[in-house]
Every structure is written in C-alpha cells, then in structure tokens.
N, C-alpha and C. Protein backbone atom coordinates (compact mmCIF):
# COMPACT_ATOMS: atom_id res chain seq x y z
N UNK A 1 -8.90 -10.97 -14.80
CA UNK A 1 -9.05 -12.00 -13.80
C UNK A 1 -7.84 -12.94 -13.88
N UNK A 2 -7.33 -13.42 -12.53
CA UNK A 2 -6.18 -13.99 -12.71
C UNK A 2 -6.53 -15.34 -12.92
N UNK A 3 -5.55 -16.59 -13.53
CA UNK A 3 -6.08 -18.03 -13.63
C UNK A 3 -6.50 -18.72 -12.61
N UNK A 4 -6.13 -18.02 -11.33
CA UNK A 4 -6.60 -18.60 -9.96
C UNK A 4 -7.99 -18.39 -9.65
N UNK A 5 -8.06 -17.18 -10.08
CA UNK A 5 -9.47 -16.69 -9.14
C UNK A 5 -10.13 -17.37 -10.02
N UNK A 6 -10.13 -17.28 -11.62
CA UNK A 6 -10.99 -18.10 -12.74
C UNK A 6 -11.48 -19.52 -12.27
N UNK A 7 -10.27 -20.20 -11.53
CA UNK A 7 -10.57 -21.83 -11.33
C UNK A 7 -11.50 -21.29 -9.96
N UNK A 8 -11.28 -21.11 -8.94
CA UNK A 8 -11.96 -20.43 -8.06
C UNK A 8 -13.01 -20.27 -7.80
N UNK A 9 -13.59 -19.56 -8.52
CA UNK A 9 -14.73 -19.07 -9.32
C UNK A 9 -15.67 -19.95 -9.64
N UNK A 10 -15.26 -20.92 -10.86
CA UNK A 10 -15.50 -22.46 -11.27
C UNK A 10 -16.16 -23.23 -10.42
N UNK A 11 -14.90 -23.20 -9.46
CA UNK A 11 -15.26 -24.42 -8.59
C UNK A 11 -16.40 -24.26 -7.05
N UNK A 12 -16.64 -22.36 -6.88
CA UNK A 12 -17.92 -22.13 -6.35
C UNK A 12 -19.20 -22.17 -7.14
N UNK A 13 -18.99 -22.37 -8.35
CA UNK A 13 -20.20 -22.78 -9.32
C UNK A 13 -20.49 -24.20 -8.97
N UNK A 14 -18.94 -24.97 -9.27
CA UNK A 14 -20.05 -26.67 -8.96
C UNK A 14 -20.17 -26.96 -7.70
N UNK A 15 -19.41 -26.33 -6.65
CA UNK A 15 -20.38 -26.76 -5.26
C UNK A 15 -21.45 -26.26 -5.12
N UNK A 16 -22.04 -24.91 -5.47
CA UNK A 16 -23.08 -24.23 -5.42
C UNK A 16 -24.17 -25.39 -6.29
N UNK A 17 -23.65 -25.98 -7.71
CA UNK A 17 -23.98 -26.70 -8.11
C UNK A 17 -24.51 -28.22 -7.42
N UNK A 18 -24.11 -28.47 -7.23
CA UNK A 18 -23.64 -29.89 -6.08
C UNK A 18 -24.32 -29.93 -4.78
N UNK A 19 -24.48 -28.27 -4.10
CA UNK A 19 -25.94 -28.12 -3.01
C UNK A 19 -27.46 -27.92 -3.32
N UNK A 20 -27.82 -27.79 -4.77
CA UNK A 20 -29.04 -27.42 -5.23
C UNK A 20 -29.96 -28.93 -4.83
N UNK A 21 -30.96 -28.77 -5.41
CA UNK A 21 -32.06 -29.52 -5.36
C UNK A 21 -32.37 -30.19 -6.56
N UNK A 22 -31.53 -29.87 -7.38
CA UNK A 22 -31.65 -30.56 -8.86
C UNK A 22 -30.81 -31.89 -8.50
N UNK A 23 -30.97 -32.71 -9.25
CA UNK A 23 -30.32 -34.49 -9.57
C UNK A 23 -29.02 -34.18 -9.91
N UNK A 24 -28.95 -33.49 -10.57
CA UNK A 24 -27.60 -33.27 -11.63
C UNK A 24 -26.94 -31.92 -11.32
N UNK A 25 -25.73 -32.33 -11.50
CA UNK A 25 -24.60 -30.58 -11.37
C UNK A 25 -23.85 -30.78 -12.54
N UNK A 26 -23.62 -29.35 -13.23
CA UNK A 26 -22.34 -29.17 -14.24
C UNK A 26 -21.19 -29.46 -13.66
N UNK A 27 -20.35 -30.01 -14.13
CA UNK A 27 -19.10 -30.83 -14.46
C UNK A 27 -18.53 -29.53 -14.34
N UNK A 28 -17.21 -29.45 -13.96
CA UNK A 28 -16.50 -28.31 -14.29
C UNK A 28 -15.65 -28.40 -15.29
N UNK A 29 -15.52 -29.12 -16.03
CA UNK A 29 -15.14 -29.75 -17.05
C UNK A 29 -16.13 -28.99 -18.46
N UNK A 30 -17.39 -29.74 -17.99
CA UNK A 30 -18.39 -28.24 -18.88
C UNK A 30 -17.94 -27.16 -18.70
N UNK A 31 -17.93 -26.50 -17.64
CA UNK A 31 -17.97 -25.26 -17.67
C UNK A 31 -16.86 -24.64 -18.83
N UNK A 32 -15.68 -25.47 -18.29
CA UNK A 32 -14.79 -24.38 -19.45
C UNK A 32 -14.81 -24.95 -20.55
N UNK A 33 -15.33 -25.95 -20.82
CA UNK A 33 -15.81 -26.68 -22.58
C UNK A 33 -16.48 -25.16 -23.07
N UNK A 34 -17.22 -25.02 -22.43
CA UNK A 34 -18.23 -23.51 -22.54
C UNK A 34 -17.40 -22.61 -22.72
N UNK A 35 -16.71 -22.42 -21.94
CA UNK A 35 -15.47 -20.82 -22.03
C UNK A 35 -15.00 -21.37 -23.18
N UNK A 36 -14.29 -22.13 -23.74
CA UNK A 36 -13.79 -21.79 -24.45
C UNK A 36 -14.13 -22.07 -25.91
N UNK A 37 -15.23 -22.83 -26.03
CA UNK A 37 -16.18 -22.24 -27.16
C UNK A 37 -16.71 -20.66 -26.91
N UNK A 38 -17.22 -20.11 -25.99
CA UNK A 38 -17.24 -18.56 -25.95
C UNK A 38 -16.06 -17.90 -26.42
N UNK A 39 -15.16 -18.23 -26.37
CA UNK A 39 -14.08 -17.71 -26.54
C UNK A 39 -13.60 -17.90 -28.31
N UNK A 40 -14.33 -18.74 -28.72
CA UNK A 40 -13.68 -19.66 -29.82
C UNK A 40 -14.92 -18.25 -30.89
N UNK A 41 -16.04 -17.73 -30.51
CA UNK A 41 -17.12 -17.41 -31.04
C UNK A 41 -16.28 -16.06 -31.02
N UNK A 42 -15.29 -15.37 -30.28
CA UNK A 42 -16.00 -13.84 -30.17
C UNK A 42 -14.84 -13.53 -31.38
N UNK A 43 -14.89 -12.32 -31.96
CA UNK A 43 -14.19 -11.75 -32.48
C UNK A 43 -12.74 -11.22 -32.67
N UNK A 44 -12.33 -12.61 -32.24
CA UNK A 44 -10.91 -12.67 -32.03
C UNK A 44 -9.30 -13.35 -33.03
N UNK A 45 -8.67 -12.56 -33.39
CA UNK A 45 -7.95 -13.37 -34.23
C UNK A 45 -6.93 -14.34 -33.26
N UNK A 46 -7.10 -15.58 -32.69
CA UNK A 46 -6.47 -16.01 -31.40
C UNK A 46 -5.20 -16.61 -31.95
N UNK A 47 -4.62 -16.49 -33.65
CA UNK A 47 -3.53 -16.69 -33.84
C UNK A 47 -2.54 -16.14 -33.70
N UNK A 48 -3.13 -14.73 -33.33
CA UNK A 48 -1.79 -13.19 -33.58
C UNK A 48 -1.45 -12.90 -32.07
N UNK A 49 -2.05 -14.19 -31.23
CA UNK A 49 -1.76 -13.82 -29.68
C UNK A 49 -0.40 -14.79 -29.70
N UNK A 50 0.96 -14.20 -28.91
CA UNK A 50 2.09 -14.83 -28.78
C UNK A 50 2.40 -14.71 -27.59
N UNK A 51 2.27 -14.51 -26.42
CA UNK A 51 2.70 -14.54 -25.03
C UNK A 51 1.62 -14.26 -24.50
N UNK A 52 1.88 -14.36 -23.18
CA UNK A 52 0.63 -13.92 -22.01
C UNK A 52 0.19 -12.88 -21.80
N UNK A 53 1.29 -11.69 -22.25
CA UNK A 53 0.56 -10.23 -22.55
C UNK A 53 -0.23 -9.90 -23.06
N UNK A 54 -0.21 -10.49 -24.81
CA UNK A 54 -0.75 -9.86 -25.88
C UNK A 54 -2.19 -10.59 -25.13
N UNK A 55 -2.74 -11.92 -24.82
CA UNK A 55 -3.54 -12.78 -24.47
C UNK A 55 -4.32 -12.06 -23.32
N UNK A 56 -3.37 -11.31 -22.03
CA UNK A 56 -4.20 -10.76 -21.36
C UNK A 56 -4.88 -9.09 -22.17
N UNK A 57 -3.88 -8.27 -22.83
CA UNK A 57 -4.49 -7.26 -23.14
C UNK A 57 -5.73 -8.08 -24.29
N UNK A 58 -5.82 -8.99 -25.15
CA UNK A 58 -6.93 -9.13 -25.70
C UNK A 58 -7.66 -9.18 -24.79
N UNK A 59 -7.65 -10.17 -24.05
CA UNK A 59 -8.69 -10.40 -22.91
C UNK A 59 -9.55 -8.86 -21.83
N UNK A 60 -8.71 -8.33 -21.84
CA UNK A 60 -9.19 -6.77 -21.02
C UNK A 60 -9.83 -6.02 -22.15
N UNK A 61 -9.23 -6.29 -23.65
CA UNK A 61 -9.87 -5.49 -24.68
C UNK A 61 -11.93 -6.04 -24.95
N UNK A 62 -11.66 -7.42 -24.73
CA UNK A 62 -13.12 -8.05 -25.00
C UNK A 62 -14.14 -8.01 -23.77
N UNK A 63 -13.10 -7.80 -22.67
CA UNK A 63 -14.33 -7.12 -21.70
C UNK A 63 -14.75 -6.19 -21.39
N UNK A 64 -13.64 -4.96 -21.86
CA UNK A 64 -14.69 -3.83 -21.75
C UNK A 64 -15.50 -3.63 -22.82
N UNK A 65 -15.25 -4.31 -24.22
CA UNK A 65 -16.21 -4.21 -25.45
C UNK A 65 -17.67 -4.61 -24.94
N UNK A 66 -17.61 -6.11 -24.02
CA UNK A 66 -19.01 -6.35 -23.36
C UNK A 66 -19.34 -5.39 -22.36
N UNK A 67 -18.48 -5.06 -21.74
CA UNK A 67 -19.35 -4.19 -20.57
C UNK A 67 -19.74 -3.12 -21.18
N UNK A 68 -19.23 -2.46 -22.16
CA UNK A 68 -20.09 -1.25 -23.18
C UNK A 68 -21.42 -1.11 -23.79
N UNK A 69 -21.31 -2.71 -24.00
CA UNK A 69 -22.78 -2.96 -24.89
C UNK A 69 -24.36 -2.79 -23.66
N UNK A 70 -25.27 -2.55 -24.68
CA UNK A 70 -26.40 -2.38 -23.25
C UNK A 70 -26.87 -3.27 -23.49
N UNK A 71 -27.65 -3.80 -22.54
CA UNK A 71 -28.51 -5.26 -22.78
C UNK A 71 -29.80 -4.91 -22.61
C-alpha cells in the first residue's frame, strides 16, 4: 500500500467515523498511534531496515505472513 492510499484510507475511517451515531470519533491521530504500536508488536527487527526498500519488502513480507494464517 502506498503512503497515500494509507492516509486515504485513514481519513475514510474518521469521516465514516464523524457520520455515525456515536458522540465520539477516533482521532486520526489514534489511528496510527495504533499502527504503529501494531507495528512495534510484530516480529520485526525494525533496526536492520535502512531505506524504503528493505521497509517496503518487510512490509509485503508481514502481510502475506497474515494473510496465510487462518482465523
């Protein structure tokens, strides 16, 4: 996913957020507080990443590891 579509993405969460019927909407500010504690959790050594390559192939490596798993 590119960094665009990611913010994108985000930001149809808090308007979607923002039309509900609830009092309160997530911050988008939460949201990626969240990503990147998810990110901070998975099985990643995030020191041995040095450019945007190595960062995206981790990144393609940890999603097909989830999409493998069955739920």
């Amino acid at each position: 996913m590119r960094p665009n579509t990611v913010v994108d993405w985000v930001d149809d969460l808090v308007k979607k957020g923002s039309r509900s019927k609830q009092k309160s909407r997530i911050p988008k500010e939460v949201w990626f507080q969240a990503a990147l504690e998810l990110f901070r959790s998975m099985p990643v050594d995030w020191e041995e990443i040095t450019n945007e390559e190595d960062l995206r192939r981790k990144l393609e490596e940890l999603e097909s590891r989830i999409n493998s798993q069955k739920y």
